[in-house]
Protein backbone atom coordinates (compact mmCIF):
# COMPACT_ATOMS: atom_id res chain seq x y z
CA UNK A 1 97.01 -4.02 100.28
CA UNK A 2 100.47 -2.84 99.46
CA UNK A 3 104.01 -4.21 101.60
CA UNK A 4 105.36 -2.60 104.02
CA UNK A 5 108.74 -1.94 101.61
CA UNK A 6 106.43 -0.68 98.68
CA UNK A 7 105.09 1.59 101.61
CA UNK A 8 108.34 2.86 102.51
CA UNK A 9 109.81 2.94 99.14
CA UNK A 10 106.54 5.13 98.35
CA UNK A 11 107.29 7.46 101.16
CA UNK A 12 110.81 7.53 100.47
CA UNK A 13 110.08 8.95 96.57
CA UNK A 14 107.73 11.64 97.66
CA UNK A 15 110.40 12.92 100.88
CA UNK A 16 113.12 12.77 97.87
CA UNK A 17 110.72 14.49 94.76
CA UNK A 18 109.04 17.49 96.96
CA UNK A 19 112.46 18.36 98.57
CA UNK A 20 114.36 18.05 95.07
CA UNK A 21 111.67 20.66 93.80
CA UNK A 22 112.02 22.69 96.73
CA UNK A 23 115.41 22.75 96.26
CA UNK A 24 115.67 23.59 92.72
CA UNK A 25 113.54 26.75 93.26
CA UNK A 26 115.41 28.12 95.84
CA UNK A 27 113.39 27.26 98.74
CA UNK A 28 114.23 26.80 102.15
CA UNK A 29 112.04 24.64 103.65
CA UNK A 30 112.74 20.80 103.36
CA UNK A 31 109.87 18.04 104.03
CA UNK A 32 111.30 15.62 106.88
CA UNK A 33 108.53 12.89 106.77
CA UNK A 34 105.19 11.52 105.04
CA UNK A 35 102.77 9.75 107.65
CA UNK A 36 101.06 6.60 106.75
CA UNK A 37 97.52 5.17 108.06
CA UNK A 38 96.47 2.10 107.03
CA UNK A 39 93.33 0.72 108.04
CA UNK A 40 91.94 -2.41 106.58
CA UNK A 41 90.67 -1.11 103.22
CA UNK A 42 93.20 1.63 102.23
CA UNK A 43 97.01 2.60 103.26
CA UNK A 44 96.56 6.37 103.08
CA UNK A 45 99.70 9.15 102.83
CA UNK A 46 99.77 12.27 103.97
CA UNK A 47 102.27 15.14 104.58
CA UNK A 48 103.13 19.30 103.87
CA UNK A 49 105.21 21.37 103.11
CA UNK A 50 105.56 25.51 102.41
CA UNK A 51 106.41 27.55 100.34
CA UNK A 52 108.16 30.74 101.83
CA UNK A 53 108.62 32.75 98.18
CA UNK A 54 105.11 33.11 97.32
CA UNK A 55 106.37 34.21 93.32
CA UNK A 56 107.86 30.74 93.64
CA UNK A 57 104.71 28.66 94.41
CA UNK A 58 102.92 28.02 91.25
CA UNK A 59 105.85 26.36 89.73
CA UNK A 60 106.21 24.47 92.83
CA UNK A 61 102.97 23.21 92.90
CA UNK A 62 102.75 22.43 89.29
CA UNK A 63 105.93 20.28 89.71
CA UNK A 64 104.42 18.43 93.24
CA UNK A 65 101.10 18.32 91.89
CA UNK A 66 101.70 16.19 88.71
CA UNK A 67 104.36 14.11 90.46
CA UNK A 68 101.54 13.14 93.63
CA UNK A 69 99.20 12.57 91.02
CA UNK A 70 100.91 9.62 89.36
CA UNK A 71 99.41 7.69 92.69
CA UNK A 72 95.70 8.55 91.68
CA UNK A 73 93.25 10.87 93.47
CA UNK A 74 94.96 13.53 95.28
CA UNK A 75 93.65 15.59 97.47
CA UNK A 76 95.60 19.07 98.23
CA UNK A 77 94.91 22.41 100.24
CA UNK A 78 96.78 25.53 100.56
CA UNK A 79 96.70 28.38 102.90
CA UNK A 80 98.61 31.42 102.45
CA UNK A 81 99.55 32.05 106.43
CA UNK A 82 101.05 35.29 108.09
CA UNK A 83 103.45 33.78 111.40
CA UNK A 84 105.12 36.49 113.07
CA UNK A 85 105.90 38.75 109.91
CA UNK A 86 107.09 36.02 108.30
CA UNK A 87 104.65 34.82 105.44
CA UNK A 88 104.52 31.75 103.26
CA UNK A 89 101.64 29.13 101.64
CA UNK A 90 101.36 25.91 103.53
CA UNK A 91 100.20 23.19 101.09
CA UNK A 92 99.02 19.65 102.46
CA UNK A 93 98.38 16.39 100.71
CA UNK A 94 96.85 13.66 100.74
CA UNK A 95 95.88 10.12 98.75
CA UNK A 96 94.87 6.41 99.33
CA UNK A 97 96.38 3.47 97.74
């Protein structure tokens, strides 16, 4: 089982990475928080994040993708969703330590 600091740090890194990538490719939309469940086995993250310029989103999730899979087995889904004209891919994540 991992610390409660490695835990945060962890969190802290993918917060930091996603929203750096974001960032760089013009994005607007920033990622505020990862959640954490831990049960006894496993300590498992899991967050999202979206991707409003849909030209943009390959080299976004190239970028997030190899980053999140320096922890191991990732698991990740997009959607492409249509809100009230506006339109942009939602992308979740998960993984266990």
């Amino acid at each position: 089982m991992i610390s409660d600091e490695e835990k945060q740090k962890i969190k802290a890194d993918i917060v930091e990475k996603i929203n750096s990538v974001l960032e760089k490719n013009g994005e607007s939309f920033r990622l505020d928080n990862v959640n954490i469940l831990k049960t006894k086995e496993t300590v498992k993250f899991m967050g999202n994040y979206r991707v409003y310029d849909r030209r943009n989103y390959d080299s976004v999730s190239r970028e997030i993708n190899s980053f999140l899979k320096q922890y191991g087995d990732v698991d990740i889904k997009s959607k492409k969703i249509r809100d009230s004209g506006m339109k942009f891919t939602a992308v979740s994540f998960n993984f266990e330590l």
